[in-house]
PDB file of N, CA and C in Angstrom:
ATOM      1  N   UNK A   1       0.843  -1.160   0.000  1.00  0.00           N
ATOM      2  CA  UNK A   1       0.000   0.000   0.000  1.00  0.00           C
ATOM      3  C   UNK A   1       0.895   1.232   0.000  1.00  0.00           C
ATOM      4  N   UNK A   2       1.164   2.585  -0.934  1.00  0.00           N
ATOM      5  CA  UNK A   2       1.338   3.399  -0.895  1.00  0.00           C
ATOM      6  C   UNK A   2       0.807   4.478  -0.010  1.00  0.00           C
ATOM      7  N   UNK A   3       1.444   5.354   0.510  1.00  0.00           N
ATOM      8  CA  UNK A   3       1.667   6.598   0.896  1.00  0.00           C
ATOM      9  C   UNK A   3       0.407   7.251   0.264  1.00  0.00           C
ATOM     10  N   UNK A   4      -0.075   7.637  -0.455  1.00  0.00           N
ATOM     11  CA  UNK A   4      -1.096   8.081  -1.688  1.00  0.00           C
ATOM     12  C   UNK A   4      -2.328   6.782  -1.219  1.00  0.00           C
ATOM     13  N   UNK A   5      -2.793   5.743  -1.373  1.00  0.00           N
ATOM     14  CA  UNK A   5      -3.548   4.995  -1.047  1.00  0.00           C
ATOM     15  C   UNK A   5      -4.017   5.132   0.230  1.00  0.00           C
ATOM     16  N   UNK A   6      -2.503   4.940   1.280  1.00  0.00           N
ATOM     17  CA  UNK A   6      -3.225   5.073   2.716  1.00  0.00           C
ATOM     18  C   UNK A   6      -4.190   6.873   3.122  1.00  0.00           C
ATOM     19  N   UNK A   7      -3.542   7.449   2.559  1.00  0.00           N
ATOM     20  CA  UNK A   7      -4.102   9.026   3.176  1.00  0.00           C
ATOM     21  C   UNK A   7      -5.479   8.572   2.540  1.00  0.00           C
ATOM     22  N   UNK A   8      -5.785   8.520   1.028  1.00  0.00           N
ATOM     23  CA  UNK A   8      -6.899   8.001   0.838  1.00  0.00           C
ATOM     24  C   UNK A   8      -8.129   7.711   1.770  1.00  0.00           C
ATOM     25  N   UNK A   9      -7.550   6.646   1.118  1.00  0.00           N
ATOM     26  CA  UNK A   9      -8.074   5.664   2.790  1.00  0.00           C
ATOM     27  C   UNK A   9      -8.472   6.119   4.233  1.00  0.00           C
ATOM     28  N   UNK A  10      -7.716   6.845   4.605  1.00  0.00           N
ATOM     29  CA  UNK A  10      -7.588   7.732   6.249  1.00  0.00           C
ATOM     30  C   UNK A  10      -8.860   9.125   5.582  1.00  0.00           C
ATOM     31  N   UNK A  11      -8.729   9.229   4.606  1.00  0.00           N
ATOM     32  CA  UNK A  11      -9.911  10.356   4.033  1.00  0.00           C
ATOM     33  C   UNK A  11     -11.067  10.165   4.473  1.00  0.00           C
ATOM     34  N   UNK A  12     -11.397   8.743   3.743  1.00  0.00           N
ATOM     35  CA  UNK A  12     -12.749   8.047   3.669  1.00  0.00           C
ATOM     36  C   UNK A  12     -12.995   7.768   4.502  1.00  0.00           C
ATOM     37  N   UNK A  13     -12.000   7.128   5.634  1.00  0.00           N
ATOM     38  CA  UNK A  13     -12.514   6.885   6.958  1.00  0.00           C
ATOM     39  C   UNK A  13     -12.792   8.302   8.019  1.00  0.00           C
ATOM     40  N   UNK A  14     -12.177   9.137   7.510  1.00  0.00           N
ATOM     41  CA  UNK A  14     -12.658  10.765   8.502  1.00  0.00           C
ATOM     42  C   UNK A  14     -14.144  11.323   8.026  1.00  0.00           C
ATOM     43  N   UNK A  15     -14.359  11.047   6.773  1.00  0.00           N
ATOM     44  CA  UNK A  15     -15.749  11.038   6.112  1.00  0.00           C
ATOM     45  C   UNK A  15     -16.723  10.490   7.155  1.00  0.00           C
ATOM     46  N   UNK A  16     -16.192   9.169   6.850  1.00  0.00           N
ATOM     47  CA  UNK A  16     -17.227   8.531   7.239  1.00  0.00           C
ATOM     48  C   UNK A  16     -17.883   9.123   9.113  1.00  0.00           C
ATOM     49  N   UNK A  17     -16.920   8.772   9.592  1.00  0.00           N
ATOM     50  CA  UNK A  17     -16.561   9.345  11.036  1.00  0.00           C
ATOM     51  C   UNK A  17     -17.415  10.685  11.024  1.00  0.00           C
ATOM     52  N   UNK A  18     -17.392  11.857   9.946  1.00  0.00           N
ATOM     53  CA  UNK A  18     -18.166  13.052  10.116  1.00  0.00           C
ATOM     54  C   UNK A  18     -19.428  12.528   9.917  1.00  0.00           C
ATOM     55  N   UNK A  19     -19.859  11.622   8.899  1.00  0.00           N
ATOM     56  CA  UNK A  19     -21.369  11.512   8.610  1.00  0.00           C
ATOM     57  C   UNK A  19     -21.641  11.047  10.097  1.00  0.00           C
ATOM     58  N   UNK A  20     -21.277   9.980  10.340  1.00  0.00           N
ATOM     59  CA  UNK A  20     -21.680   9.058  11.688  1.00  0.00           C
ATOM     60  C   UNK A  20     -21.815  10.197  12.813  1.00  0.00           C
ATOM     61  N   UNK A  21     -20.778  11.254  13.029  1.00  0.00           N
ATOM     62  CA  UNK A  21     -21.483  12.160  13.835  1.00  0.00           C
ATOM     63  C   UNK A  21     -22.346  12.999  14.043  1.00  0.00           C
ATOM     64  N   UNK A  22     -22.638  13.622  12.912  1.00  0.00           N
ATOM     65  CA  UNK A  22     -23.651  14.291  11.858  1.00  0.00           C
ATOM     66  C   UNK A  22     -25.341  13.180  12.689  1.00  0.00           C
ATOM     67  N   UNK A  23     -24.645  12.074  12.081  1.00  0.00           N
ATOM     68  CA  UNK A  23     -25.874  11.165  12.596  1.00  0.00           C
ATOM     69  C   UNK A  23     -26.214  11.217  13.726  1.00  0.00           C
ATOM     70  N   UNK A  24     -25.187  11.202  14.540  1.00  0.00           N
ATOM     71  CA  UNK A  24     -25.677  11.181  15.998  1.00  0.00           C
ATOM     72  C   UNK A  24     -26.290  12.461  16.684  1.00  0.00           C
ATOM     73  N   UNK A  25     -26.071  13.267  16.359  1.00  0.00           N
ATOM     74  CA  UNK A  25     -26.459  14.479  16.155  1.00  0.00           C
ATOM     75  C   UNK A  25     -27.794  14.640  16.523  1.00  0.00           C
ATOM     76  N   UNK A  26     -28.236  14.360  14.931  1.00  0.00           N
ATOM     77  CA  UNK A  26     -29.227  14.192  14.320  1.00  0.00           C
ATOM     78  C   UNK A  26     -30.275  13.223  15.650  1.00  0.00           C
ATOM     79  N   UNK A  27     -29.776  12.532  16.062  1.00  0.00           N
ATOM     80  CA  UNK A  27     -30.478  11.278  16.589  1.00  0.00           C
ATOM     81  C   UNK A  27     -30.977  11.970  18.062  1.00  0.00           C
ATOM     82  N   UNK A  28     -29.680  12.739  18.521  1.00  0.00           N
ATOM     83  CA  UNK A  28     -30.239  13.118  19.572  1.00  0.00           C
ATOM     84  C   UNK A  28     -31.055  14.281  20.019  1.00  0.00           C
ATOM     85  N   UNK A  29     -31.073  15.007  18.558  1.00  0.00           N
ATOM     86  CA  UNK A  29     -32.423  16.325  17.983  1.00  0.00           C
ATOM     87  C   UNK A  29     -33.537  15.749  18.351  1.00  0.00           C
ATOM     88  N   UNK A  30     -33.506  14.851  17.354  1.00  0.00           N
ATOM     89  CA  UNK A  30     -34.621  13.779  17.510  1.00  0.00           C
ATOM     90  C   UNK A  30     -35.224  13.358  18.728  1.00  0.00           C
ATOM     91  N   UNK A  31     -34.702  12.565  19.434  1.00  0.00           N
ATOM     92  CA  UNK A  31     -34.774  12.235  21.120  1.00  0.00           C
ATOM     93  C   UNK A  31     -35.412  13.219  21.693  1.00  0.00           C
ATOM     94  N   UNK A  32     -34.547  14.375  21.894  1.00  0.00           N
ATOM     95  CA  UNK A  32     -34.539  15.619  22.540  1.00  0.00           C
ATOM     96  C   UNK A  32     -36.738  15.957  21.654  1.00  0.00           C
ATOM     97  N   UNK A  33     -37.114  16.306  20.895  1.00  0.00           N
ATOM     98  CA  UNK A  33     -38.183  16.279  20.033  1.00  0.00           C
ATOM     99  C   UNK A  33     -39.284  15.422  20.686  1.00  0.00           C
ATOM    100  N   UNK A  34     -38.482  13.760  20.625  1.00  0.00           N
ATOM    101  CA  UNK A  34     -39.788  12.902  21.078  1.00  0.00           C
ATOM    102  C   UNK A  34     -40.163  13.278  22.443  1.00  0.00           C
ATOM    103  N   UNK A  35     -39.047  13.233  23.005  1.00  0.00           N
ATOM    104  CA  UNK A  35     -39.444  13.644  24.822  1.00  0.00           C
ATOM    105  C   UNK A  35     -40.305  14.481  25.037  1.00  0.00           C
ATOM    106  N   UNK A  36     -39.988  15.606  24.216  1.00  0.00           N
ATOM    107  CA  UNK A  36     -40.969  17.104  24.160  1.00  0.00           C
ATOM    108  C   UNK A  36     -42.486  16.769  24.077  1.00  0.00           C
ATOM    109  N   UNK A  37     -42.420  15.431  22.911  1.00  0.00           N
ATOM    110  CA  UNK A  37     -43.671  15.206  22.517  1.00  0.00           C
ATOM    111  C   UNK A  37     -44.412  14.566  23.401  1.00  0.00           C
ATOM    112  N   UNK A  38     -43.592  13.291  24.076  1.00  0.00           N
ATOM    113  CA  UNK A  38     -44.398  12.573  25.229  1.00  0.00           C
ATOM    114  C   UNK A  38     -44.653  13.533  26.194  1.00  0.00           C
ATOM    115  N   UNK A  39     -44.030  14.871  26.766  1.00  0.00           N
ATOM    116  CA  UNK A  39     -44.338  15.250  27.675  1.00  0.00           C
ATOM    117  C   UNK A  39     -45.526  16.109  27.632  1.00  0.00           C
ATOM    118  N   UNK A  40     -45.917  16.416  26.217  1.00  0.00           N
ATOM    119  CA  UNK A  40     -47.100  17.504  25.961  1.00  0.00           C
ATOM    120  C   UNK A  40     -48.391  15.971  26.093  1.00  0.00           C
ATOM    121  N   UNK A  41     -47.620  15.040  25.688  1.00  0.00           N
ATOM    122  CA  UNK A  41     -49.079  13.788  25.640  1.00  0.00           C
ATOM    123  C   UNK A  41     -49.455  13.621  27.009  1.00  0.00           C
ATOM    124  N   UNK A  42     -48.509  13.243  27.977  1.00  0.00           N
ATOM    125  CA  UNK A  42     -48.806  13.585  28.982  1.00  0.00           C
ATOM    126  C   UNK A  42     -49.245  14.716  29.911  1.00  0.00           C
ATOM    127  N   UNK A  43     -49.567  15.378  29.431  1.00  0.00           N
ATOM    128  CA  UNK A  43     -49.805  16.757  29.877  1.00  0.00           C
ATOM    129  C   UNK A  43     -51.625  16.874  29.482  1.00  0.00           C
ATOM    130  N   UNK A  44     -51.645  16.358  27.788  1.00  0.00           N
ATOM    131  CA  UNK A  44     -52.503  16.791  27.448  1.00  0.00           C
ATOM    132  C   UNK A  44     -53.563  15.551  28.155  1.00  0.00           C
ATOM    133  N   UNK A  45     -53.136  14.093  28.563  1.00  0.00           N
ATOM    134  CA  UNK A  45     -54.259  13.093  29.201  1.00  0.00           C
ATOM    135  C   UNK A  45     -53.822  13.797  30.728  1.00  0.00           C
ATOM    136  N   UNK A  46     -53.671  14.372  31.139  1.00  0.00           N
ATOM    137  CA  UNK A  46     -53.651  14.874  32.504  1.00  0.00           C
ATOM    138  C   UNK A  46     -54.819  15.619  32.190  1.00  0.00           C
ATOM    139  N   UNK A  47     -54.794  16.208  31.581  1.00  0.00           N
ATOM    140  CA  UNK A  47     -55.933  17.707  31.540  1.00  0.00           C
ATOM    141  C   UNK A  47     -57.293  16.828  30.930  1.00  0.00           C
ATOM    142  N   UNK A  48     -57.126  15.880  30.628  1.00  0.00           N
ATOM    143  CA  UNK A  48     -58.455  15.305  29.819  1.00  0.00           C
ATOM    144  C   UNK A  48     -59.203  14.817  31.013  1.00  0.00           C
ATOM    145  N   UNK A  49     -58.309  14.096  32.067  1.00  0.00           N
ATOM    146  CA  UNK A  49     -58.812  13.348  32.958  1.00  0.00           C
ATOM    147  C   UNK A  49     -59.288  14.308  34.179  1.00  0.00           C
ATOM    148  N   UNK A  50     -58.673  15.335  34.127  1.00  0.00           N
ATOM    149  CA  UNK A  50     -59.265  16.673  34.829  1.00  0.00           C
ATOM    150  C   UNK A  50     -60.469  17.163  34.424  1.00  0.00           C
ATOM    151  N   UNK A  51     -60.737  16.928  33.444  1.00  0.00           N
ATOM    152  CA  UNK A  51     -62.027  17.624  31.870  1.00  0.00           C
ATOM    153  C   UNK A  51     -63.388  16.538  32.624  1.00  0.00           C
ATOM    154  N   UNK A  52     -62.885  15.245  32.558  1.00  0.00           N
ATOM    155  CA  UNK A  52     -63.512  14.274  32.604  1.00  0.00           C
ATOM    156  C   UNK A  52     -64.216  14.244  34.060  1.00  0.00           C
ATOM    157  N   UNK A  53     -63.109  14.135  34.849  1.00  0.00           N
ATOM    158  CA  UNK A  53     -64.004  14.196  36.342  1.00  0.00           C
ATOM    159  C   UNK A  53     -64.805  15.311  36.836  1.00  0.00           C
ATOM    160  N   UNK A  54     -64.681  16.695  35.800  1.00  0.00           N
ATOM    161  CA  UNK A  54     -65.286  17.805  36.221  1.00  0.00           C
ATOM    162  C   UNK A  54     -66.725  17.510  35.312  1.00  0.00           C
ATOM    163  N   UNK A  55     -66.435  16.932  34.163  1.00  0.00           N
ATOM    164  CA  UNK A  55     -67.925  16.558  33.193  1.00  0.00           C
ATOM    165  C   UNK A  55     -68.792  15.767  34.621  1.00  0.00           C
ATOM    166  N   UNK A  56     -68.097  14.779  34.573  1.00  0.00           N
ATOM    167  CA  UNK A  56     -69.108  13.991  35.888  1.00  0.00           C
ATOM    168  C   UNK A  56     -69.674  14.379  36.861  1.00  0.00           C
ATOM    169  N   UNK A  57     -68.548  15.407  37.695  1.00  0.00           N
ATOM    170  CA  UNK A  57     -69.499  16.446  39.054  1.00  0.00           C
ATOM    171  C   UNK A  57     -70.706  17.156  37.832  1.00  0.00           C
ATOM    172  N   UNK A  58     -70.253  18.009  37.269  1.00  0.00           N
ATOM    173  CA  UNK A  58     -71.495  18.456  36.176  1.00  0.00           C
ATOM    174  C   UNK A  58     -72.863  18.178  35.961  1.00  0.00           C
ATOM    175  N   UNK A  59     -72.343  16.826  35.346  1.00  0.00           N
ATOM    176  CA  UNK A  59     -73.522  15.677  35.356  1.00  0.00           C
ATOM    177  C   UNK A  59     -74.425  15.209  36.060  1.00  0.00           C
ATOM    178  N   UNK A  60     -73.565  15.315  37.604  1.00  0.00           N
ATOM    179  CA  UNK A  60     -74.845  14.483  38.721  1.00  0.00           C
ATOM    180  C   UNK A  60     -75.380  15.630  39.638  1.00  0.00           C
ATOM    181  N   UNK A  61     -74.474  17.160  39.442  1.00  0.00           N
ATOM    182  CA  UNK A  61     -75.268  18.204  40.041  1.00  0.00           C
ATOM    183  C   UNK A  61     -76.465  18.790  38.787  1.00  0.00           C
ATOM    184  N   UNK A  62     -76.291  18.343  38.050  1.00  0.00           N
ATOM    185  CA  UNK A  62     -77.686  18.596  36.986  1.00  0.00           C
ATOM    186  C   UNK A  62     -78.457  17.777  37.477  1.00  0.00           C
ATOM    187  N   UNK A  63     -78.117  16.765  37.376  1.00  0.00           N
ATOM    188  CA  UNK A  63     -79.446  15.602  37.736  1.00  0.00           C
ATOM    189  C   UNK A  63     -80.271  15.927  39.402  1.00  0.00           C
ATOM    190  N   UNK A  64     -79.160  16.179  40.141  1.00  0.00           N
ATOM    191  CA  UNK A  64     -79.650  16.787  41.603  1.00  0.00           C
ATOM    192  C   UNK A  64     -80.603  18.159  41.535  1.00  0.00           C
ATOM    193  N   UNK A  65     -80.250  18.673  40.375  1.00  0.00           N
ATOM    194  CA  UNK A  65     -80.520  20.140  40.138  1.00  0.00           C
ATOM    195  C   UNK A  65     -82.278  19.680  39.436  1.00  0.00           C
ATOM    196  N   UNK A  66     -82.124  18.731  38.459  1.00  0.00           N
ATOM    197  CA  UNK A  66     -83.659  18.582  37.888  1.00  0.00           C
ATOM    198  C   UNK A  66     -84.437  17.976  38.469  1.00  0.00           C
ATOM    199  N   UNK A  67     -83.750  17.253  39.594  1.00  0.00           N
ATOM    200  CA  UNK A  67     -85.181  16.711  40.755  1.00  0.00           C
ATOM    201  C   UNK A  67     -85.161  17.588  41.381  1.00  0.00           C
ATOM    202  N   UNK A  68     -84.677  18.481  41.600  1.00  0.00           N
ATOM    203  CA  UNK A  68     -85.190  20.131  42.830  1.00  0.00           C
ATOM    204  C   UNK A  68     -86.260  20.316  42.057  1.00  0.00           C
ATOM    205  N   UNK A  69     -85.785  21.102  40.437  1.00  0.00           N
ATOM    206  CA  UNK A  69     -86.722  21.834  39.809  1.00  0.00           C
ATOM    207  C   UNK A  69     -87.959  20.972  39.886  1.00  0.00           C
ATOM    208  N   UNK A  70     -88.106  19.828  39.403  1.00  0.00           N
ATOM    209  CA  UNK A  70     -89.625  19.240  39.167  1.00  0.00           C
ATOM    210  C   UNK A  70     -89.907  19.100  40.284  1.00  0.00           C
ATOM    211  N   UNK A  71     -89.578  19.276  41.383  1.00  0.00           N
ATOM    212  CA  UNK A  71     -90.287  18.909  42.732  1.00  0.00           C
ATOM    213  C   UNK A  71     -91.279  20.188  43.126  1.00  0.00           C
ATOM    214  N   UNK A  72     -90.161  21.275  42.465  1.00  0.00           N
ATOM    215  CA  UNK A  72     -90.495  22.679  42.595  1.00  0.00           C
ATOM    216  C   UNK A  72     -91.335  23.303  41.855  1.00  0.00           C
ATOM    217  N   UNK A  73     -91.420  22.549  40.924  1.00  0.00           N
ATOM    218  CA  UNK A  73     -92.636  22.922  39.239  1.00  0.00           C
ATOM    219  C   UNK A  73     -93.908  22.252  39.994  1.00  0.00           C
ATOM    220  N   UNK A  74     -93.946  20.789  40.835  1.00  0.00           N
ATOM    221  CA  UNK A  74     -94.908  20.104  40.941  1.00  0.00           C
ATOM    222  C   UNK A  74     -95.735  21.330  42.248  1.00  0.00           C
ATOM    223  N   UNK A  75     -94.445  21.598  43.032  1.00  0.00           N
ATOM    224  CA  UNK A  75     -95.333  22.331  44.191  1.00  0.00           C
ATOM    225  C   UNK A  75     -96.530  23.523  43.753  1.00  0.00           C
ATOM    226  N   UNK A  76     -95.443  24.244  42.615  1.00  0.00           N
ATOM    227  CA  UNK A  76     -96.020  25.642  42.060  1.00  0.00           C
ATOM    228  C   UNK A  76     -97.502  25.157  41.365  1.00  0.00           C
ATOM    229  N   UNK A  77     -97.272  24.537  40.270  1.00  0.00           N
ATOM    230  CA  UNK A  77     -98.255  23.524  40.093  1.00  0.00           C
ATOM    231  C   UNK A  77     -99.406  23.743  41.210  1.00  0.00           C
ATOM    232  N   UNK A  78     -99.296  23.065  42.124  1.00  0.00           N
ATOM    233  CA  UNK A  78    -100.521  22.740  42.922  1.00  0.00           C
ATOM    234  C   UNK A  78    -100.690  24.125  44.034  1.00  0.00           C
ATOM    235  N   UNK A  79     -99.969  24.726  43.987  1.00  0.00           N
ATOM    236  CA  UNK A  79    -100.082  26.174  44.106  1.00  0.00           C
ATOM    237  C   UNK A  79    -100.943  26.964  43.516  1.00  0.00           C
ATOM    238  N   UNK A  80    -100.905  26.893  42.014  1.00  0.00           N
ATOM    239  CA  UNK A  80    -101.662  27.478  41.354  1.00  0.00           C
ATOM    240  C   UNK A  80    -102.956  27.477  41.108  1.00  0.00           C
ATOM    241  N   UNK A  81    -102.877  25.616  40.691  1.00  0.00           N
ATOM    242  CA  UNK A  81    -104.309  25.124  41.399  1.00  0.00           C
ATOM    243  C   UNK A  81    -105.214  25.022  42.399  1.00  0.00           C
ATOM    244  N   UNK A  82    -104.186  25.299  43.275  1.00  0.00           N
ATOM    245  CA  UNK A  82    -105.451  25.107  44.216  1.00  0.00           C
ATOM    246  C   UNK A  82    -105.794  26.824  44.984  1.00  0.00           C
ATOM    247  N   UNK A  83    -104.816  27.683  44.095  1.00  0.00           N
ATOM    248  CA  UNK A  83    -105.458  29.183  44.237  1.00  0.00           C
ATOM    249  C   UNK A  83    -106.931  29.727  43.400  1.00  0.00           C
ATOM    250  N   UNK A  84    -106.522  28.704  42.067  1.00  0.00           N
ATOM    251  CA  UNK A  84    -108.042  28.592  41.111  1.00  0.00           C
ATOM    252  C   UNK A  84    -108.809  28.339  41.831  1.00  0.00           C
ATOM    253  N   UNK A  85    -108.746  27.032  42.074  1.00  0.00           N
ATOM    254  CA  UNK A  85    -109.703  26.308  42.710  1.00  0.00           C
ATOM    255  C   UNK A  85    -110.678  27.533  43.892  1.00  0.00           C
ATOM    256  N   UNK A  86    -109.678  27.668  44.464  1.00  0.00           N
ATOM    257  CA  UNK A  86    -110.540  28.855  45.297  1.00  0.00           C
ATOM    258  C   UNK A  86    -110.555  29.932  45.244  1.00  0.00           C
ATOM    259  N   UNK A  87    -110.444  30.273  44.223  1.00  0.00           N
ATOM    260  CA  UNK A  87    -111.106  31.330  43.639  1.00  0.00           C
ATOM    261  C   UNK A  87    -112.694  31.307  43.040  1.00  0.00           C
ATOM    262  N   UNK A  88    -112.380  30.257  42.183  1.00  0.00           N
ATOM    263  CA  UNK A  88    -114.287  29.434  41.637  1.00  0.00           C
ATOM    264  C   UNK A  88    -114.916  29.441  43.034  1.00  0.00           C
ATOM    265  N   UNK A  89    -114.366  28.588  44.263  1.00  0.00           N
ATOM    266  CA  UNK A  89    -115.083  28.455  45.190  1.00  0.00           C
ATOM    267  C   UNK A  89    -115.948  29.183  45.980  1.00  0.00           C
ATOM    268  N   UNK A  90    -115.157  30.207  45.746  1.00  0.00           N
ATOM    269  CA  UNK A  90    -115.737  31.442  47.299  1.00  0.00           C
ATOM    270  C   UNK A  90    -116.116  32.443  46.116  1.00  0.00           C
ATOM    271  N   UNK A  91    -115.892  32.560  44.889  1.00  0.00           N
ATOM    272  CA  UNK A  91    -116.878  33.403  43.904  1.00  0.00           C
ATOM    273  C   UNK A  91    -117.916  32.614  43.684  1.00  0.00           C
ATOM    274  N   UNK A  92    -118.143  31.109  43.355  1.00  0.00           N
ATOM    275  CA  UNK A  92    -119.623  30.349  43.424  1.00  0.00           C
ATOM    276  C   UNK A  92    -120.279  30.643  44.644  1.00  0.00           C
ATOM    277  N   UNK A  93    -119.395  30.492  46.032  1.00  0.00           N
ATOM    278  CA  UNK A  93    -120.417  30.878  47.226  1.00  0.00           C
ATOM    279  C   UNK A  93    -120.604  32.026  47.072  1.00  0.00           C
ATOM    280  N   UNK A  94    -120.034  32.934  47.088  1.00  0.00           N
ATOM    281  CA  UNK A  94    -120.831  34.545  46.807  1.00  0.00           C
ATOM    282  C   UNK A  94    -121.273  34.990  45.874  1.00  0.00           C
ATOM    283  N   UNK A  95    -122.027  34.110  44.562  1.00  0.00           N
ATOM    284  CA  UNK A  95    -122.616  34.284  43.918  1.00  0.00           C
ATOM    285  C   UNK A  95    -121.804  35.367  42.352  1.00  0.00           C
ATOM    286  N   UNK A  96    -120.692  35.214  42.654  1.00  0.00           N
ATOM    287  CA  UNK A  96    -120.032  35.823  41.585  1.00  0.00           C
ATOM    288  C   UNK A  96    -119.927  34.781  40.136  1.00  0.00           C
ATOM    289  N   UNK A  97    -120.086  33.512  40.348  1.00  0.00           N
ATOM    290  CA  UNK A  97    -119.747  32.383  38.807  1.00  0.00           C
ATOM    291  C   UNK A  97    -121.558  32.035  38.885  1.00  0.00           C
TER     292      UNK A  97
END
């Protein structure tokens, strides 16, 4: 092997050596990227599951909330009626209907 062959040679292998670091580089951009990404995924099912248990309180204080109201519609309801009611009554006894 010549003098001229080996430098060659020692070329291609410093080449190579730059790509391969280049690569690694590259790899750990990358890394550095995915982490970023898992940490926003995690972030973002944190906040879902926060979303989620607040939908549910939501949910069962509505339902608590619409048996008040109809309990409260039923009272008014018979409130109303039975203010009619006597109203006809005591205007039939005093001759007003």
């Amino acid at each position: 092997m010549t003098q001229a062959q080996s430098e060659r040679r020692l070329e291609r292998v410093e080449e190579k050596l730059d790509k391969l670091a280049e690569a690694v580089v590259s790899i750990a951009r990358i890394e550095e990227r995915v982490n970023t990404v898992l940490k926003h995924h995690d972030r973002f099912f944190h906040r879902l599951d926060r979303l989620e248990a607040r939908v549910e309180t939501v949910e069962s204080k509505s339902m608590m909330n619409r048996n008040a109201i109809s309990i409260a519609e039923r009272f008014i309801w018979i409130v109303i009626t039975s203010g009619i009611s006597m109203l006809f009554y005591f205007g039939a006894r005093n001759g007003i209907f």
